[in-house]
Each structure stands twice: as structure tokens, then as C-alpha cells.
PDB file of N, CA and C in Angstrom:
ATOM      1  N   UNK A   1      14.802   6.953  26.708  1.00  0.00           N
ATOM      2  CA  UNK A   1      15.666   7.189  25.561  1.00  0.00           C
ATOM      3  C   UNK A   1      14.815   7.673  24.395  1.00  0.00           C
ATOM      4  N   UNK A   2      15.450   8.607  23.591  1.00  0.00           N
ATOM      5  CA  UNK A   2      14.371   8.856  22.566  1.00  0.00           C
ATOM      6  C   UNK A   2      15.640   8.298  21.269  1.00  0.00           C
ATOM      7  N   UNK A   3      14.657   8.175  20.471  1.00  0.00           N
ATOM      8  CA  UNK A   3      15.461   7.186  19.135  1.00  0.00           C
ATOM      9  C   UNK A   3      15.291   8.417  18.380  1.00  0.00           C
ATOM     10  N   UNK A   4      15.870   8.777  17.420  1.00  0.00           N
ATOM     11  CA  UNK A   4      16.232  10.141  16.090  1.00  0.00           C
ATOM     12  C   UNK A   4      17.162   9.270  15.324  1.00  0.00           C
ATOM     13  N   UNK A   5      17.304  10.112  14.487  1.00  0.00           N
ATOM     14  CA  UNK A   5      18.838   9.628  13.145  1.00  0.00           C
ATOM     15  C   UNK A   5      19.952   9.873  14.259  1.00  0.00           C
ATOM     16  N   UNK A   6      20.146  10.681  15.203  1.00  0.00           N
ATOM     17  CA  UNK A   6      21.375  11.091  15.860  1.00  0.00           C
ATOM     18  C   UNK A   6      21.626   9.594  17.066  1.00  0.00           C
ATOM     19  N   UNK A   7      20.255   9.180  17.204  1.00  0.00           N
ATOM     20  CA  UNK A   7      20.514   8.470  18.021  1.00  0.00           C
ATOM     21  C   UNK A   7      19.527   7.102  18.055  1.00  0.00           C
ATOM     22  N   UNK A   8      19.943   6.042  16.987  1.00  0.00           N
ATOM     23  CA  UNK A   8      18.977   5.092  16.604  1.00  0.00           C
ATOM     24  C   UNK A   8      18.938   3.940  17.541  1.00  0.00           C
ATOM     25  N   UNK A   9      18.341   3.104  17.439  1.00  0.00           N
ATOM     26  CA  UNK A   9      17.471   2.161  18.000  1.00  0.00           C
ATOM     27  C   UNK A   9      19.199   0.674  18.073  1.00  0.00           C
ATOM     28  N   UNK A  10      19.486   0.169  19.290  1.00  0.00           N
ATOM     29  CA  UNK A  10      20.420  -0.596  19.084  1.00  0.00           C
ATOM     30  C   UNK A  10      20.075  -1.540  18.124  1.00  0.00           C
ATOM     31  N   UNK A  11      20.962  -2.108  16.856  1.00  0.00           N
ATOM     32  CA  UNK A  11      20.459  -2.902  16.295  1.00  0.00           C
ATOM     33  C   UNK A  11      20.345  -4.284  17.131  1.00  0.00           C
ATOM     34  N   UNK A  12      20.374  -4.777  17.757  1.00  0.00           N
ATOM     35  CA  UNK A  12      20.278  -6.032  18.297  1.00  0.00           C
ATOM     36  C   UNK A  12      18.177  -6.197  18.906  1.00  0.00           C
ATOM     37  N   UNK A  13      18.004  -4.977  18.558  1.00  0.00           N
ATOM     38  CA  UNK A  13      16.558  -4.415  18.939  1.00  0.00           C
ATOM     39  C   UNK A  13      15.582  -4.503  17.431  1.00  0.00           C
ATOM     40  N   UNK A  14      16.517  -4.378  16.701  1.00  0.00           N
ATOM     41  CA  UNK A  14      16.084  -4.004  15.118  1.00  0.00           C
ATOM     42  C   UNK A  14      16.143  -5.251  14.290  1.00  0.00           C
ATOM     43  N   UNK A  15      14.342  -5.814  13.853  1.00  0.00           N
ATOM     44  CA  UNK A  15      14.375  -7.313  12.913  1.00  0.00           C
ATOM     45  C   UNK A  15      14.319  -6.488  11.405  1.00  0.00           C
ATOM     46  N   UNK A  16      13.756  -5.818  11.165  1.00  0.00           N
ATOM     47  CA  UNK A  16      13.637  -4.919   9.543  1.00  0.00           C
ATOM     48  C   UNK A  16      13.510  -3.557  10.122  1.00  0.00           C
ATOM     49  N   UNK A  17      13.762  -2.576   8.966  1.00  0.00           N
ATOM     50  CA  UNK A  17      13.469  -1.210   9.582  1.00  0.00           C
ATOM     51  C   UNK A  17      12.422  -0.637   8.078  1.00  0.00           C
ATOM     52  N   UNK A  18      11.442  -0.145   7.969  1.00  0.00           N
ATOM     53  CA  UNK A  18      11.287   0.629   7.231  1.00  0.00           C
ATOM     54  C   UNK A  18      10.793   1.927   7.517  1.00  0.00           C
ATOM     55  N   UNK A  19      10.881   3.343   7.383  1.00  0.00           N
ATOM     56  CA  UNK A  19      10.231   4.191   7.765  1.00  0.00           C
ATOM     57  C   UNK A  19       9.187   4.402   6.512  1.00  0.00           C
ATOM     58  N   UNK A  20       7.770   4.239   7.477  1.00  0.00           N
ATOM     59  CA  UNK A  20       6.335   4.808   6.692  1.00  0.00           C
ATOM     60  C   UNK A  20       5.739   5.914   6.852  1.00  0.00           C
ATOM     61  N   UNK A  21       4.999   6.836   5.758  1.00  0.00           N
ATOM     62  CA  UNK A  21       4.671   7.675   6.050  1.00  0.00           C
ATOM     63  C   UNK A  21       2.956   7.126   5.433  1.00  0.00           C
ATOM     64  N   UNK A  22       2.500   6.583   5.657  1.00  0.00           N
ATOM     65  CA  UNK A  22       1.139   5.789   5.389  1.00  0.00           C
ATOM     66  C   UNK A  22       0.433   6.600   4.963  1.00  0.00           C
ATOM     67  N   UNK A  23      -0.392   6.282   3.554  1.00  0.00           N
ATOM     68  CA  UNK A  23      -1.287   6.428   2.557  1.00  0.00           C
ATOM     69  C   UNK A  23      -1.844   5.162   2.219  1.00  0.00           C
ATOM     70  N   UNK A  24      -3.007   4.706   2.699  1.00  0.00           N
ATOM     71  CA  UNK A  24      -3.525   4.058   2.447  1.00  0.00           C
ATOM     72  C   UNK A  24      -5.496   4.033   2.091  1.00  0.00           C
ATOM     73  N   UNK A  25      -6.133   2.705   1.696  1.00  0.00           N
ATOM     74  CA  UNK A  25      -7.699   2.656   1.956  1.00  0.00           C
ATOM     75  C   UNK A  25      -7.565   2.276   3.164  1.00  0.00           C
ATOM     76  N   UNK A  26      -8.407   3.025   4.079  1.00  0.00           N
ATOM     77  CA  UNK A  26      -8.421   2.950   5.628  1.00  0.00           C
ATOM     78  C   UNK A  26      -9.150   1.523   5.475  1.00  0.00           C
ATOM     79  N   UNK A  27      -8.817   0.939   6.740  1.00  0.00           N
ATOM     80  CA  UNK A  27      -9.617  -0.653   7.159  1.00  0.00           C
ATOM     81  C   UNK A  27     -10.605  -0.951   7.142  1.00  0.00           C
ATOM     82  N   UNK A  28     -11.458  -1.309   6.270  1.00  0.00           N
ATOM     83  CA  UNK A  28     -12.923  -1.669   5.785  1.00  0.00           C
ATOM     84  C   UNK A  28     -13.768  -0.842   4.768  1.00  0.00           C
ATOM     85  N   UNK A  29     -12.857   0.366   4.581  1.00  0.00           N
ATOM     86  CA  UNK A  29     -13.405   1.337   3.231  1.00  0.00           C
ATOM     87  C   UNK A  29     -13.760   0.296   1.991  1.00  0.00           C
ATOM     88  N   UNK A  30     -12.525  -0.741   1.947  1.00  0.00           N
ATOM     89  CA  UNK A  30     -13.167  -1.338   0.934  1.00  0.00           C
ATOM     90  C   UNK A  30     -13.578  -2.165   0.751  1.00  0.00           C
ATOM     91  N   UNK A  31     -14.555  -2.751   1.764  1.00  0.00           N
ATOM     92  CA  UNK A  31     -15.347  -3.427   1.512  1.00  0.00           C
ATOM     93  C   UNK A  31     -15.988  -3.847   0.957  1.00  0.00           C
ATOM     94  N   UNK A  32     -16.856  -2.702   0.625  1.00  0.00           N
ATOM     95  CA  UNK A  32     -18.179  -2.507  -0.416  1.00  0.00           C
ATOM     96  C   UNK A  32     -17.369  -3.026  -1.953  1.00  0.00           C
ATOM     97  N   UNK A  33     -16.545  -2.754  -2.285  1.00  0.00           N
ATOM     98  CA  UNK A  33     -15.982  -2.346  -3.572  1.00  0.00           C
ATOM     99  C   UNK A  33     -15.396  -3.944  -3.672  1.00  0.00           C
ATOM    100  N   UNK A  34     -14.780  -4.717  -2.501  1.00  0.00           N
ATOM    101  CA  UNK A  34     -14.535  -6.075  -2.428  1.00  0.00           C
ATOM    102  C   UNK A  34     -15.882  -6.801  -2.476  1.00  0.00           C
ATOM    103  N   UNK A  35     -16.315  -6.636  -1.500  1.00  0.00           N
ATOM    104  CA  UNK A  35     -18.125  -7.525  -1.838  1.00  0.00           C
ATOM    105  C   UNK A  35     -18.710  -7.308  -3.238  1.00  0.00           C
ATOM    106  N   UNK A  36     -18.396  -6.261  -3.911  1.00  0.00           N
ATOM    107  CA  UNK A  36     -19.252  -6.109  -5.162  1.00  0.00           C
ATOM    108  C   UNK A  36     -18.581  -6.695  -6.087  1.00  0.00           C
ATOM    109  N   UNK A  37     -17.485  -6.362  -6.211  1.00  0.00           N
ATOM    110  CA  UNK A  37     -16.759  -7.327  -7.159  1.00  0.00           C
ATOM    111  C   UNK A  37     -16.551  -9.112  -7.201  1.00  0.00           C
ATOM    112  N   UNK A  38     -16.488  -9.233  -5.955  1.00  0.00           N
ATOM    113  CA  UNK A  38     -16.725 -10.784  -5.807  1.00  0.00           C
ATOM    114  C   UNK A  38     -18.270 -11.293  -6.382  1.00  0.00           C
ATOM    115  N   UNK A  39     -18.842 -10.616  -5.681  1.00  0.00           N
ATOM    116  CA  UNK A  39     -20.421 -10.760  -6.314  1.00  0.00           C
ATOM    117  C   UNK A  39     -20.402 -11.117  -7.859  1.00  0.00           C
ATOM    118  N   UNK A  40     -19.897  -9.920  -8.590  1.00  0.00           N
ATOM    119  CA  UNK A  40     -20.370  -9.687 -10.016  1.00  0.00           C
ATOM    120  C   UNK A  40     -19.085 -11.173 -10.316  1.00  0.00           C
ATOM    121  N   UNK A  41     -18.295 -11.688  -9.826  1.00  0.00           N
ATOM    122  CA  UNK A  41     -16.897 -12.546 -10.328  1.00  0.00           C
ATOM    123  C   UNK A  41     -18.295 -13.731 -10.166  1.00  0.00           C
ATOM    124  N   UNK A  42     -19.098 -13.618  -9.542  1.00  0.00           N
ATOM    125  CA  UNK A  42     -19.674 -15.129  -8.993  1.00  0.00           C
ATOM    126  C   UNK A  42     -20.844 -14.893 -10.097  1.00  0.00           C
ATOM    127  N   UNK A  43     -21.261 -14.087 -10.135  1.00  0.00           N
ATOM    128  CA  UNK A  43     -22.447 -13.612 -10.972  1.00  0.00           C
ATOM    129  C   UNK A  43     -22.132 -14.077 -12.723  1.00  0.00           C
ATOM    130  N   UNK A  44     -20.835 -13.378 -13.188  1.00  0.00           N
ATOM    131  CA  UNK A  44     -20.399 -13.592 -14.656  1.00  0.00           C
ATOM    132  C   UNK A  44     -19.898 -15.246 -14.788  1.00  0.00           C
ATOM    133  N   UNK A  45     -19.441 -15.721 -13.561  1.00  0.00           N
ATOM    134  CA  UNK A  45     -18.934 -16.791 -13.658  1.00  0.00           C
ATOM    135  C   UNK A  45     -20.300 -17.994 -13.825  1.00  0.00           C
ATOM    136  N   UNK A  46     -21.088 -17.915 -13.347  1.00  0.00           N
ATOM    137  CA  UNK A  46     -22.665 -18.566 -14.015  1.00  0.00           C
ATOM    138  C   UNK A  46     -23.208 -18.103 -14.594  1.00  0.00           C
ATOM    139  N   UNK A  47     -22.941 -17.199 -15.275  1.00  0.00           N
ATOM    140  CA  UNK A  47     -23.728 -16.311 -16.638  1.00  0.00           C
ATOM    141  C   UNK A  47     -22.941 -15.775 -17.644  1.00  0.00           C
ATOM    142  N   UNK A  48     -21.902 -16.903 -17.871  1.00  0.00           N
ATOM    143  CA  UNK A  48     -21.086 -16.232 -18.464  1.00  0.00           C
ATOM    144  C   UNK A  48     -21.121 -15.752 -20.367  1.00  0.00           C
ATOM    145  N   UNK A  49     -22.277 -15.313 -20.633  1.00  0.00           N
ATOM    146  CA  UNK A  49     -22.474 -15.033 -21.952  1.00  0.00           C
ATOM    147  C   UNK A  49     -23.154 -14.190 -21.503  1.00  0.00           C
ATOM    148  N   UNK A  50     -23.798 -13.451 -20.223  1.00  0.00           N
ATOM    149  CA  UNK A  50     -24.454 -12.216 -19.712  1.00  0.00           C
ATOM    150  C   UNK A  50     -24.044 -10.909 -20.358  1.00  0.00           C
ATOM    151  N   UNK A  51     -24.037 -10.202 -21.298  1.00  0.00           N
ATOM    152  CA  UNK A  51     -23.247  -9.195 -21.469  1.00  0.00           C
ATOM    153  C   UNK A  51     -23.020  -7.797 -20.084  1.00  0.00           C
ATOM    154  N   UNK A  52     -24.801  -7.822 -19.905  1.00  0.00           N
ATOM    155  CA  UNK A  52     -24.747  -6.872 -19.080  1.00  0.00           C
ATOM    156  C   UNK A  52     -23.759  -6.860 -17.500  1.00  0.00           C
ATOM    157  N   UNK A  53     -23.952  -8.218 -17.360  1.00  0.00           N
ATOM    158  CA  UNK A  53     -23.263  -8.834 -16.075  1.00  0.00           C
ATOM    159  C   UNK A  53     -21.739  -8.332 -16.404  1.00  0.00           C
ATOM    160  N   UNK A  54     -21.043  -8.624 -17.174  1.00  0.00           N
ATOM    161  CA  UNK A  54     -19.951  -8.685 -17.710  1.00  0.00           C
ATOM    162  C   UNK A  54     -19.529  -6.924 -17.509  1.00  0.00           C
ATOM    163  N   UNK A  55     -20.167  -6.338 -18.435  1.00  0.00           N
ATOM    164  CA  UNK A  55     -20.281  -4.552 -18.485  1.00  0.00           C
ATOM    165  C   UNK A  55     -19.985  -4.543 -17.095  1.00  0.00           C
ATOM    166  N   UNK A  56     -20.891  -4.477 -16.005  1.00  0.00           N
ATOM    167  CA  UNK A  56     -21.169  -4.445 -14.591  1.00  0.00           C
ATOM    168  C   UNK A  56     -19.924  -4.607 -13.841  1.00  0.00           C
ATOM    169  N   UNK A  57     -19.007  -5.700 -14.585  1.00  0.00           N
ATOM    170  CA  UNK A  57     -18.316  -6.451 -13.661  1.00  0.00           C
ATOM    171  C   UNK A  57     -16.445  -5.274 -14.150  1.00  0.00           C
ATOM    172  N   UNK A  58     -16.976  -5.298 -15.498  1.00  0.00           N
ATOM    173  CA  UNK A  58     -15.731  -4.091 -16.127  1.00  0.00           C
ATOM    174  C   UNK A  58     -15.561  -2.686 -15.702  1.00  0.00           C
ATOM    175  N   UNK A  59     -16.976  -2.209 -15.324  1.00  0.00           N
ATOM    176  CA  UNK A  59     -17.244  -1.121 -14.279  1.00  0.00           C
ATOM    177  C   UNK A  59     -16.181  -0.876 -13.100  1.00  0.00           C
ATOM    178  N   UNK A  60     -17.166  -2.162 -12.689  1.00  0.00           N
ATOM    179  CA  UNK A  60     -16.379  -2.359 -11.111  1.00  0.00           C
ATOM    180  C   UNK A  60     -15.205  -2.622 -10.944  1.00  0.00           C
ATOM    181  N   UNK A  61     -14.429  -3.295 -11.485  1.00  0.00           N
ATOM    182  CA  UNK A  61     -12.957  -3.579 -11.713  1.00  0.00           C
ATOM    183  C   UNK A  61     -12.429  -1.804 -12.005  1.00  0.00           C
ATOM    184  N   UNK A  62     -13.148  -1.321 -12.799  1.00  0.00           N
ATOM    185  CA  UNK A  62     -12.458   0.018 -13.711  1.00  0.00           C
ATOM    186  C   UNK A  62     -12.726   1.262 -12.747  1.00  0.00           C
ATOM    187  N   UNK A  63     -13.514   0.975 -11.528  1.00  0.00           N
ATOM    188  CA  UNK A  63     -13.600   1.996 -10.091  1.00  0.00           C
ATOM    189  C   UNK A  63     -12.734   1.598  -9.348  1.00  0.00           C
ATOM    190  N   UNK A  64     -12.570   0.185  -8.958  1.00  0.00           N
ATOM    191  CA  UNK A  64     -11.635  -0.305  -8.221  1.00  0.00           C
ATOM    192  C   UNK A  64     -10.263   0.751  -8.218  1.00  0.00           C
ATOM    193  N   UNK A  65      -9.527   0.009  -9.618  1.00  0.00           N
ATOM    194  CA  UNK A  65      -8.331   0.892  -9.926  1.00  0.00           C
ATOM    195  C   UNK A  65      -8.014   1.681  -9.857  1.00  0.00           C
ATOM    196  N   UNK A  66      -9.171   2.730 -10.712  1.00  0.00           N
ATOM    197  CA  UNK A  66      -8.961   4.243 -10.010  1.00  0.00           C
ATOM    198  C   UNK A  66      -8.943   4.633  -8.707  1.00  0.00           C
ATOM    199  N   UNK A  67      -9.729   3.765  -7.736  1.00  0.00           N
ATOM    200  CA  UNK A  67      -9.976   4.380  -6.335  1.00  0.00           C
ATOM    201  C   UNK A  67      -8.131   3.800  -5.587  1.00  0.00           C
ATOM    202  N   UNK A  68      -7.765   2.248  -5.987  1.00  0.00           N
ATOM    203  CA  UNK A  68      -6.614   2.215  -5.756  1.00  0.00           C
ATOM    204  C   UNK A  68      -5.116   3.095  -6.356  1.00  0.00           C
ATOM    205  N   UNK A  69      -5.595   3.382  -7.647  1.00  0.00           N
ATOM    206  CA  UNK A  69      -4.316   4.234  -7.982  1.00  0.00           C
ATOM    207  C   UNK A  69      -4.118   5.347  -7.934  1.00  0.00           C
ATOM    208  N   UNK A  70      -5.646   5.779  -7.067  1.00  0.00           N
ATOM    209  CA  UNK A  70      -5.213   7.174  -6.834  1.00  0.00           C
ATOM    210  C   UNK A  70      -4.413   7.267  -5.673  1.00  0.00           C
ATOM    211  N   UNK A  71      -4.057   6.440  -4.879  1.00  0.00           N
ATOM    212  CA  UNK A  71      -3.812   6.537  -3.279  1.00  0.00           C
ATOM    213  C   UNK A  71      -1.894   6.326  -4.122  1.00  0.00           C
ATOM    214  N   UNK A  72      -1.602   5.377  -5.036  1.00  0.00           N
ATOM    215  CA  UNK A  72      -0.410   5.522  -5.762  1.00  0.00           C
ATOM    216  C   UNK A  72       0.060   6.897  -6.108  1.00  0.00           C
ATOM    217  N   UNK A  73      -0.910   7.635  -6.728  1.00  0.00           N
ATOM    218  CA  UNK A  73      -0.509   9.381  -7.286  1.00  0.00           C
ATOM    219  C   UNK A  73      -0.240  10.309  -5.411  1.00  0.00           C
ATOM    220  N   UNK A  74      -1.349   9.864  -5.329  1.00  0.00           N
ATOM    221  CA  UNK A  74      -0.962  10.302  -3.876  1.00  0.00           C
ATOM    222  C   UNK A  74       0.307  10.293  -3.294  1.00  0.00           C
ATOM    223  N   UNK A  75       0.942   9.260  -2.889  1.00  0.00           N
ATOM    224  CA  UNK A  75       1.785   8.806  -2.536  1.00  0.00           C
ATOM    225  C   UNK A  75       3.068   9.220  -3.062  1.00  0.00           C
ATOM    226  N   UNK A  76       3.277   9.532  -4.180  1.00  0.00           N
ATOM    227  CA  UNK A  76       4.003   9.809  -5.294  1.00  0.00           C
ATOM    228  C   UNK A  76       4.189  11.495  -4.965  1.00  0.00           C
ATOM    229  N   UNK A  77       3.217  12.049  -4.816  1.00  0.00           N
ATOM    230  CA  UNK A  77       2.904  13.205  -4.634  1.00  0.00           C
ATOM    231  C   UNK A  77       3.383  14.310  -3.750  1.00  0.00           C
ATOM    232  N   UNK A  78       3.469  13.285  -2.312  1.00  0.00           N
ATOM    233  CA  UNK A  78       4.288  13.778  -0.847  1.00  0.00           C
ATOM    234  C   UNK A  78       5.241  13.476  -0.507  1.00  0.00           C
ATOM    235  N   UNK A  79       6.115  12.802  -1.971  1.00  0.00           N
ATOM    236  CA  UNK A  79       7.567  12.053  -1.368  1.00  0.00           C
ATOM    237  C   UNK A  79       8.286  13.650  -1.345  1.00  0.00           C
ATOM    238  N   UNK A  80       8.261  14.367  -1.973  1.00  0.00           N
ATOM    239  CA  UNK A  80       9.343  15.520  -1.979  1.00  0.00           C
ATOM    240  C   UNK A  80       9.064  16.176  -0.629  1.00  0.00           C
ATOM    241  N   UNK A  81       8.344  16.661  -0.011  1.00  0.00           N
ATOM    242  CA  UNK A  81       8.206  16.867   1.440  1.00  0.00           C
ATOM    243  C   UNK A  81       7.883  16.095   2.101  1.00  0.00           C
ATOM    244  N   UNK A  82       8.330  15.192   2.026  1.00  0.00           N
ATOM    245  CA  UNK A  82       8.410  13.819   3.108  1.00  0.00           C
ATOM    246  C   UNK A  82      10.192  14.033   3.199  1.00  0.00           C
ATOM    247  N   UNK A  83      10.995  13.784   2.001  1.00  0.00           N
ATOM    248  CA  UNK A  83      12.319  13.689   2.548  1.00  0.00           C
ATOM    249  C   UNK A  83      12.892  15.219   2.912  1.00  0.00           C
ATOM    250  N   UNK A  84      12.074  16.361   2.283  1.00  0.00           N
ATOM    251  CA  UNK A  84      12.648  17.610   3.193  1.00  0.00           C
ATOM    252  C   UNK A  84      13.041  17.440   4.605  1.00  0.00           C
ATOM    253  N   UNK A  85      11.157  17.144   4.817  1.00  0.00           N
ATOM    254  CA  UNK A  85      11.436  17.131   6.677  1.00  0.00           C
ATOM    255  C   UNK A  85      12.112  16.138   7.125  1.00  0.00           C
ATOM    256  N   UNK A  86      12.296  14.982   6.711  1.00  0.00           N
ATOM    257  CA  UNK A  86      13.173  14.153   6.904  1.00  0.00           C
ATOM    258  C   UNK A  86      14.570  14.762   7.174  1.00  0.00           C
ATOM    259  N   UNK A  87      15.229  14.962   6.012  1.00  0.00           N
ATOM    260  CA  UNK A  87      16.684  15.825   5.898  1.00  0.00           C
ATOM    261  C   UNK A  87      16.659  16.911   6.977  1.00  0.00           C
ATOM    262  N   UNK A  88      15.432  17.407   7.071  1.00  0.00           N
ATOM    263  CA  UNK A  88      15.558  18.769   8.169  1.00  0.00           C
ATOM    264  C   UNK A  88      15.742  18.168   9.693  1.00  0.00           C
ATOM    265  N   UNK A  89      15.034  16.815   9.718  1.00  0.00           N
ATOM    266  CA  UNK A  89      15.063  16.272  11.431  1.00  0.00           C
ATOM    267  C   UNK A  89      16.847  15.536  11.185  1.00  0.00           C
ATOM    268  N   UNK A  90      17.453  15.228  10.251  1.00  0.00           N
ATOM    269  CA  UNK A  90      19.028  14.913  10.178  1.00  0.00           C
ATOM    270  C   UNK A  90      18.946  13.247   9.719  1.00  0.00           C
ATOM    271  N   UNK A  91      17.836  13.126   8.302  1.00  0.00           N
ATOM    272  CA  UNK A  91      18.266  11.987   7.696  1.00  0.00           C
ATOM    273  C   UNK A  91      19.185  12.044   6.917  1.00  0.00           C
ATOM    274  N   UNK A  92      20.243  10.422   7.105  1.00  0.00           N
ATOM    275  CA  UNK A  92      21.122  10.909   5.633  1.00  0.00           C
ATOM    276  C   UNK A  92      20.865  10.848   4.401  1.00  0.00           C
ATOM    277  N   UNK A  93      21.835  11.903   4.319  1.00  0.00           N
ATOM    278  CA  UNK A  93      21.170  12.247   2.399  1.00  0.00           C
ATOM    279  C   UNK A  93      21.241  11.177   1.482  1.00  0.00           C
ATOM    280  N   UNK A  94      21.099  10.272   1.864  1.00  0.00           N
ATOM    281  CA  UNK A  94      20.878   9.156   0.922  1.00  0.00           C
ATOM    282  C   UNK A  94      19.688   8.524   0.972  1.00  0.00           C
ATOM    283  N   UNK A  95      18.784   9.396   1.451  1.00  0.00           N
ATOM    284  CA  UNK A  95      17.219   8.607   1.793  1.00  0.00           C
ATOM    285  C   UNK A  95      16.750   9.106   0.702  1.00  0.00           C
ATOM    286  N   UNK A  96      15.884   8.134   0.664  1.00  0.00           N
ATOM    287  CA  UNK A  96      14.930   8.454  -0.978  1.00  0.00           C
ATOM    288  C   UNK A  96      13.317   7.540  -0.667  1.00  0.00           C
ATOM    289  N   UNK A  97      12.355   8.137  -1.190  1.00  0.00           N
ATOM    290  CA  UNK A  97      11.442   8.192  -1.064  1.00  0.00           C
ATOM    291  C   UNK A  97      10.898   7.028  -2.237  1.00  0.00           C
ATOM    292  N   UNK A  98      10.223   6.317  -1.710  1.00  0.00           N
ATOM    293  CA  UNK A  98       9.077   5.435  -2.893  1.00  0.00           C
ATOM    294  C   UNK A  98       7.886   4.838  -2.358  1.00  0.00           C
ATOM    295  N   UNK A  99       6.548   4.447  -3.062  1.00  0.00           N
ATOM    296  CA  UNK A  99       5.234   3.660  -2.692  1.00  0.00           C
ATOM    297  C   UNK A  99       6.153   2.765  -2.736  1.00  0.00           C
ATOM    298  N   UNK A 100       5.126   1.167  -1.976  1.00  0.00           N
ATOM    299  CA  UNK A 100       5.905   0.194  -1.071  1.00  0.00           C
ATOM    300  C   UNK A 100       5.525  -0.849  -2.360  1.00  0.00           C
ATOM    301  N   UNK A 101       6.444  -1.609  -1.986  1.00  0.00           N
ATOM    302  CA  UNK A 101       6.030  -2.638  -3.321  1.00  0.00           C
ATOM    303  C   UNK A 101       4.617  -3.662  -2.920  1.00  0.00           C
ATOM    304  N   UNK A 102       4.312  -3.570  -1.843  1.00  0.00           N
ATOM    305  CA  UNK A 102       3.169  -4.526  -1.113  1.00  0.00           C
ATOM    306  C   UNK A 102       2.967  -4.293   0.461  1.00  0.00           C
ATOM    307  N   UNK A 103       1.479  -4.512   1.073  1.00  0.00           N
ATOM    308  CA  UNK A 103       1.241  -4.120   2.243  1.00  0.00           C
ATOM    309  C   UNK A 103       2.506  -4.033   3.303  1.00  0.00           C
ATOM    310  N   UNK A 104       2.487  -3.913   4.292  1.00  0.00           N
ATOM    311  CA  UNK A 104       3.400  -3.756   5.139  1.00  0.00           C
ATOM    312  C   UNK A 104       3.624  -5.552   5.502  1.00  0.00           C
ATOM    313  N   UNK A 105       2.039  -6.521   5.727  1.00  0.00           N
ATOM    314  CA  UNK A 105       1.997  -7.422   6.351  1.00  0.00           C
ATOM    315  C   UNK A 105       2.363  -8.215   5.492  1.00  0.00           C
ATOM    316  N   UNK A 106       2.538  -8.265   4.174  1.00  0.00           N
ATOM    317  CA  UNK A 106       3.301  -9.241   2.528  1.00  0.00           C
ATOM    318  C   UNK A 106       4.556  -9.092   2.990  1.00  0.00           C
ATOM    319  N   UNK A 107       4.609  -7.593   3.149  1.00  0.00           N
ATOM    320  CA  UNK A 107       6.291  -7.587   3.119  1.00  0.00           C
ATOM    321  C   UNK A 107       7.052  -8.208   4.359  1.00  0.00           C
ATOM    322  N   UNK A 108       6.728  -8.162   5.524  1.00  0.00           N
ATOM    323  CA  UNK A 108       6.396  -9.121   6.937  1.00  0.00           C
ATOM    324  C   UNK A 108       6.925 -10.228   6.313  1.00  0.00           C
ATOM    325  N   UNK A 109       6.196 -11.190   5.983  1.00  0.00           N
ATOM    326  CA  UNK A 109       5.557 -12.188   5.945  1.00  0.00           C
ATOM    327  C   UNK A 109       7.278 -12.408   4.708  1.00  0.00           C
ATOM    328  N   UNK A 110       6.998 -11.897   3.755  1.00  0.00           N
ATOM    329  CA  UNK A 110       8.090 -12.162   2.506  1.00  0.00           C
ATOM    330  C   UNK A 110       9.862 -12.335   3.369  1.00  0.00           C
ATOM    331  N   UNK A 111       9.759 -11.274   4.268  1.00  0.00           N
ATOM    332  CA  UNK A 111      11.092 -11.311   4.326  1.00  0.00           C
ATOM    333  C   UNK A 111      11.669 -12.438   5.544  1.00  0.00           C
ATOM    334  N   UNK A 112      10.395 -12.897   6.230  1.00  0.00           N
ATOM    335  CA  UNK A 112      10.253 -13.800   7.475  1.00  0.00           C
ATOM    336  C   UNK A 112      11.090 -15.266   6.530  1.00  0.00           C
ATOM    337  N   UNK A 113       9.719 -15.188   5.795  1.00  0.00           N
ATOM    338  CA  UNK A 113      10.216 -16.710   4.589  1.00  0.00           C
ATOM    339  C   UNK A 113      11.299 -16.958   4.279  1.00  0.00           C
ATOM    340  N   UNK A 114      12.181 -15.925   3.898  1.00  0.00           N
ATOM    341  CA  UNK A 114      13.811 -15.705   2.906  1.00  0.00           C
ATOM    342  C   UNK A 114      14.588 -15.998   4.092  1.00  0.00           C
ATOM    343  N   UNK A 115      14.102 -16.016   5.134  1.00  0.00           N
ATOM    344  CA  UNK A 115      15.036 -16.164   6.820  1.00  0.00           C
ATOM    345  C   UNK A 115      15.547 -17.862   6.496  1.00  0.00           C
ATOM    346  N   UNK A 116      16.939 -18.423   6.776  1.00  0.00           N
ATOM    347  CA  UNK A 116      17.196 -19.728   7.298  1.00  0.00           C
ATOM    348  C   UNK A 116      16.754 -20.176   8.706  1.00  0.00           C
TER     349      UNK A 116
END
């Protein structure tokens, strides 16, 4: 069987549905950028009148963001040809495009909880 908009998935098969078109930091890219920042959090946190430590640590926080909000602009960026081809394979026109409010595995996890 192949699943399309013409011909979807039985719901009795279906626990959440979201369709992703994934933009993300690939799995362990950020590492470095997590280890360093924890570092400098452990570093300012026993030196905490360090200025330089501190600078260091405002840096790193202030790369962080950018490196995360660019993947946001991104994202933002390919929704208009994301729902073209969408509409062109026969989504209904009521699909609309947005970045996710939290990983895939939060959102998992969030909507599991709200379950009786």
C-alpha cells in the first residue's frame, strides 16, 4: 500500500501525525559548543567576580544563539516551497507551514503525559 493525501494511513494505525521537513544541528555537531559552555557555567560559577571568565562565558552563549537561530531563519525560509510541493503532491489547502515548538522527542514525550 502506498500512503499519499489521496490515500492516508488507517487511523487506528495513527498515535500523532506530524509532517517534518527537518532542519536541524545534526547529532553531536553540538557538542563542542555544549561542553564549552558547561565548562565556562562551572568555571564563572567558582570565579564568580572573574570578569574575563564571565566575557568568555557571554561569548559563548552569544555563538550558541546565533548558530541555533540560524537553523530558525532557515526554517522560516523553506516553508513557502515546502507547502507548494506539498499542494502540488494534493495537500489540503489548509496546510500551513511553521518551526516546531520543541524537539520532536519533547513533543513525544508532552503529548504521551496529557494521555489519561
Amino acid at each position: 500500500m502506498e500512503e499519499s493525501f489521496a490515500a492516508p494511513l488507517p487511523a487506528a494505525k495513527v498515535f500523532n501525525t506530524t509532517l517534518v521537513n527537518e532542519l536541524q544541528v545534526e547529532l553531536g555537531m553540538e557538542a563542542a559548543y555544549v561542553a564549552r559552555l558547561r565548562d565556562l557555567d562551572t568555571q564563572v560559577a567558582a570565579n564568580p567576580n572573574d570578569a574575563a571568565l564571565k566575557a568568555q562565558l557571554d561569548g559563548a552563549r552569544f555563538v550558541w544563539a546565533q548558530y541555533t537561530g540560524a537553523m530558525k531563519v532557515l526554517t522560516e525560509l523553506k516553508g513557502a516551497n515546502i507547502i507548494k510541493k506539498l499542494k502540488s503532491a494534493g495537500a489540503p489547502s489548509g496546510i500551513t507551514w511553521s518551526a516546531p515548538s520543541d524537539s520532536k522527542g519533547n513533543i513525544a514525550l508532552k503529548i504521551l503525559a496529557d494521555r489519561d
